[in-house]
C-alpha atoms as a PDB file:
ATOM      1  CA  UNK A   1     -24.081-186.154  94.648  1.00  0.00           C
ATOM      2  CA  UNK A   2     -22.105-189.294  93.746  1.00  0.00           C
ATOM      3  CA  UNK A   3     -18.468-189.293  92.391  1.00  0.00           C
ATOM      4  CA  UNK A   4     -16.337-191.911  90.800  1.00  0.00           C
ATOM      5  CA  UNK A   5     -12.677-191.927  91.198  1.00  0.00           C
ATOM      6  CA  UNK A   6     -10.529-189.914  93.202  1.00  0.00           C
ATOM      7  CA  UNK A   7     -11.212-186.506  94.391  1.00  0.00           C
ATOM      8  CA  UNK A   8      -8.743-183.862  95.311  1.00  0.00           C
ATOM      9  CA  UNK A   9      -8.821-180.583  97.527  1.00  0.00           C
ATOM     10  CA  UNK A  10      -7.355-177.507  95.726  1.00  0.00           C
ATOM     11  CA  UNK A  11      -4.547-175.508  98.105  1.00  0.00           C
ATOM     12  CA  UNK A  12      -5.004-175.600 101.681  1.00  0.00           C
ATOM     13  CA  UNK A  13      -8.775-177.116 102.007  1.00  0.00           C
ATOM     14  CA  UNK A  14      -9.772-180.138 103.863  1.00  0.00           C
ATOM     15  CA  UNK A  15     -12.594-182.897 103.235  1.00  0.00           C
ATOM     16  CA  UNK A  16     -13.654-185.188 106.268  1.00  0.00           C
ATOM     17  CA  UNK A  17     -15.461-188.507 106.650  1.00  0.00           C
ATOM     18  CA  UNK A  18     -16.765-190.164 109.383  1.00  0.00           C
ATOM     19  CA  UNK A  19     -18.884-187.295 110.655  1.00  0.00           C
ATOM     20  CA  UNK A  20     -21.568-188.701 112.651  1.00  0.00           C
ATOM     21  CA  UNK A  21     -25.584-186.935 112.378  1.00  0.00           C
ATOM     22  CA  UNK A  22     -27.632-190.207 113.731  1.00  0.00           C
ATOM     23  CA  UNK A  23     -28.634-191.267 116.722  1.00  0.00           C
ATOM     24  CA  UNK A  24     -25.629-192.505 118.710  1.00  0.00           C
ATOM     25  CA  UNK A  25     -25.109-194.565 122.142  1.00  0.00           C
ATOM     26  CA  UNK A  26     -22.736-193.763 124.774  1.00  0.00           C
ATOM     27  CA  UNK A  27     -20.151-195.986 126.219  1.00  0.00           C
ATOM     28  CA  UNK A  28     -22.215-197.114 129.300  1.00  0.00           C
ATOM     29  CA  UNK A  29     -25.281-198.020 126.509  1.00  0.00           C
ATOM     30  CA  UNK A  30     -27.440-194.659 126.893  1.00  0.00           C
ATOM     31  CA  UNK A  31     -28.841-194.320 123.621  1.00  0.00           C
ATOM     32  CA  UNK A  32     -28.833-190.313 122.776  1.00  0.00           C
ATOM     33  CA  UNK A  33     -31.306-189.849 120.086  1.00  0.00           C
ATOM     34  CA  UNK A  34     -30.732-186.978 116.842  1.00  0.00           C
ATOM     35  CA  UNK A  35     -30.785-183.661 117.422  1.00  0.00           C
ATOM     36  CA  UNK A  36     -29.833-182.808 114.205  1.00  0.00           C
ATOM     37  CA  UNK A  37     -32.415-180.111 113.105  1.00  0.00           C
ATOM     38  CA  UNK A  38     -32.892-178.898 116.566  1.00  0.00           C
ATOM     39  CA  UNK A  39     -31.036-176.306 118.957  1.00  0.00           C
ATOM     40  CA  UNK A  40     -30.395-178.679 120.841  1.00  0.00           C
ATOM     41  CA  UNK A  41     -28.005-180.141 117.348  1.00  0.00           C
ATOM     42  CA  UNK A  42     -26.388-177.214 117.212  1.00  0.00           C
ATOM     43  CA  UNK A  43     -22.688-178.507 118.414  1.00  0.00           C
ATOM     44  CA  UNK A  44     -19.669-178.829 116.914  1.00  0.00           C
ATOM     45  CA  UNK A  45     -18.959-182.552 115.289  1.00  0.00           C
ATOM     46  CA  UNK A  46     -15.837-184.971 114.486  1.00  0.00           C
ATOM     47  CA  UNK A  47     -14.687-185.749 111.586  1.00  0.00           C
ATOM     48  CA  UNK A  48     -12.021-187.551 110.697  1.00  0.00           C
ATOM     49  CA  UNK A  49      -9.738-186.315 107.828  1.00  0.00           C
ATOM     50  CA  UNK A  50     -10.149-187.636 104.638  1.00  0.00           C
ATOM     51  CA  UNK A  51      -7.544-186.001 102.021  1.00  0.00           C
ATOM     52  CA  UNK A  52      -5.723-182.173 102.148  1.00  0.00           C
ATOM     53  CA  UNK A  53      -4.622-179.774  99.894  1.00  0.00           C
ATOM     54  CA  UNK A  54      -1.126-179.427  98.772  1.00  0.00           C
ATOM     55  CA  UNK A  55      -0.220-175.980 100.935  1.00  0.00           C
ATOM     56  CA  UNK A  56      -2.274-177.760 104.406  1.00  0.00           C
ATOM     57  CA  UNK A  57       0.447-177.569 107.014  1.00  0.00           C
ATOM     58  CA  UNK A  58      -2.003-177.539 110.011  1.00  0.00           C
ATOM     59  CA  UNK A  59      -3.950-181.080 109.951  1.00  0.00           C
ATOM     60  CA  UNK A  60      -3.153-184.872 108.287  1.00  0.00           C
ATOM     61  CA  UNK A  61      -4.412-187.473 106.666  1.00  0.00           C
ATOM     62  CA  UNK A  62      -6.359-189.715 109.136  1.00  0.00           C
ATOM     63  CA  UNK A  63      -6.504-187.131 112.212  1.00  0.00           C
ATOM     64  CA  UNK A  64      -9.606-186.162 113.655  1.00  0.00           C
ATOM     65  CA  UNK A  65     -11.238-182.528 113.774  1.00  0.00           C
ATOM     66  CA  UNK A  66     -13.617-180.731 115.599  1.00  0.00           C
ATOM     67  CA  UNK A  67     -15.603-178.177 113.569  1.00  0.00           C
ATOM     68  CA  UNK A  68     -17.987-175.961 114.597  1.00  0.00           C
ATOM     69  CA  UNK A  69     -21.499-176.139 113.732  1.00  0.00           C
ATOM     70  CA  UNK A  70     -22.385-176.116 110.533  1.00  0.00           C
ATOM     71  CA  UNK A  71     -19.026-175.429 109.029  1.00  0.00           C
ATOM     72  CA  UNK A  72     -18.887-178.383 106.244  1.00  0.00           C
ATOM     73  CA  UNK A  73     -20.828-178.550 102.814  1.00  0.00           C
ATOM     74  CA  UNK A  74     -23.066-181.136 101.730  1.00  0.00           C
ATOM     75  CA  UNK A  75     -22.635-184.625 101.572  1.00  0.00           C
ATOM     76  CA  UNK A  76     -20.645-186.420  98.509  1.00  0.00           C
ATOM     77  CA  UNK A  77     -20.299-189.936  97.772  1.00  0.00           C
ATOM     78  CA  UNK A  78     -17.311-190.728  96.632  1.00  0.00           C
ATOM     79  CA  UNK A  79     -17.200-194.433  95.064  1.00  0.00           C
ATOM     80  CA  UNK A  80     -14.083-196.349  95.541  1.00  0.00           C
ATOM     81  CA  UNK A  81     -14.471-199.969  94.154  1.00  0.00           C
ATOM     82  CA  UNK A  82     -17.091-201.394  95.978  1.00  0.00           C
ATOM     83  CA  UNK A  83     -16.607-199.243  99.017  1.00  0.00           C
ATOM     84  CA  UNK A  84     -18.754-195.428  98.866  1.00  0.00           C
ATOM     85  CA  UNK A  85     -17.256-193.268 101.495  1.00  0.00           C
ATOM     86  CA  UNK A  86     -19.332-189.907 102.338  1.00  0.00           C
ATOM     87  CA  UNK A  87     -17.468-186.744 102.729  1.00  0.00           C
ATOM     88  CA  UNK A  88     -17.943-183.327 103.455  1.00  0.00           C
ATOM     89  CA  UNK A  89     -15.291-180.365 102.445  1.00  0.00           C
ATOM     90  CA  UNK A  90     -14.961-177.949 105.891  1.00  0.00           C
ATOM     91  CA  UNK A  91     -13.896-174.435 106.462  1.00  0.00           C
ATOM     92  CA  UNK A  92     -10.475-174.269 107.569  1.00  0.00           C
ATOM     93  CA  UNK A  93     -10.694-171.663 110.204  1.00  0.00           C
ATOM     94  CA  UNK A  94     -13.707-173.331 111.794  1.00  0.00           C
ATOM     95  CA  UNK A  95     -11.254-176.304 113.053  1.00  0.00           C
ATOM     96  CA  UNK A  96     -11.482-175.827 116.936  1.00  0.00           C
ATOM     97  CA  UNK A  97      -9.131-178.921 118.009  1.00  0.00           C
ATOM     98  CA  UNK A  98      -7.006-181.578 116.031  1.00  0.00           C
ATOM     99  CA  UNK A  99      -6.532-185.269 117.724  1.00  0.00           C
ATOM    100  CA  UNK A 100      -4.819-188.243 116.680  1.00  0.00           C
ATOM    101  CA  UNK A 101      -7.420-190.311 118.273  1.00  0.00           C
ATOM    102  CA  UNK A 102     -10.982-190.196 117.696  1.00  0.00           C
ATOM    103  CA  UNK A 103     -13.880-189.585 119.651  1.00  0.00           C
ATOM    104  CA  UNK A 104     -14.479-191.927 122.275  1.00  0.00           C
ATOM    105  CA  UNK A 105     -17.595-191.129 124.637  1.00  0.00           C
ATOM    106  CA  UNK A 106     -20.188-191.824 121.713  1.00  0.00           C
ATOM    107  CA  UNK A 107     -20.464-194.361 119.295  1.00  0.00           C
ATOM    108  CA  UNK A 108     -22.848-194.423 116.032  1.00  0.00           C
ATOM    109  CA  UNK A 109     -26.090-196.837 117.295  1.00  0.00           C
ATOM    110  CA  UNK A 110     -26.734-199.917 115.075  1.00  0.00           C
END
């Protein structure tokens, strides 16, 4: 699904970006291949947050999130000018951990 314009989450929800399903590459140049699809993909994932609902008091705009498997919705391209940015909306009470930074062990492969 593909939006244009700007979206906004209703109360206390929260929509992410930057949540990472591909294969990825450690630090030290391993490259880890997708598990996505496998039990071996069933792990919580990062994202980092996108935009919040007017009565969110836990997380902000631009921290990162942990969410437990499975947790999000779908994918939905939001189109920004010439940017499209992919988010997902999560559940709220599957956010395990909240960091200012993000993940740093594994980075998308290109």
């Amino acid at each position: 699904m593909k939006v244009q314009g700007k979206i906004r989450p209703l109360r206390d929800n929260v929509i992410i970006s930057d949540m990472e399903f591909g294969q990825e590459r450690t630090k030290s140049g391993i490259y880890v291949p997708s598990a996505d699809g496998k039990h071996t993909g069933i792990t919580p994932r990062w994202g980092r947050v996108w935009a919040i609902g007017e009565e969110q008091k836990h997380v902000s705009i631009g921290q990162w999130v942990l969410v437990e498997h499975g947790r999000w919705t779908r994918t939905v391209e939001v189109e920004q000018g010439d940017d499209v940015i992919e988010v997902r909306m999560i559940d709220n009470n599957a956010i395990m951990c909240v960091s200012d930074d993000g993940p740093t062990d594994v980075v998308r492969a290109s």
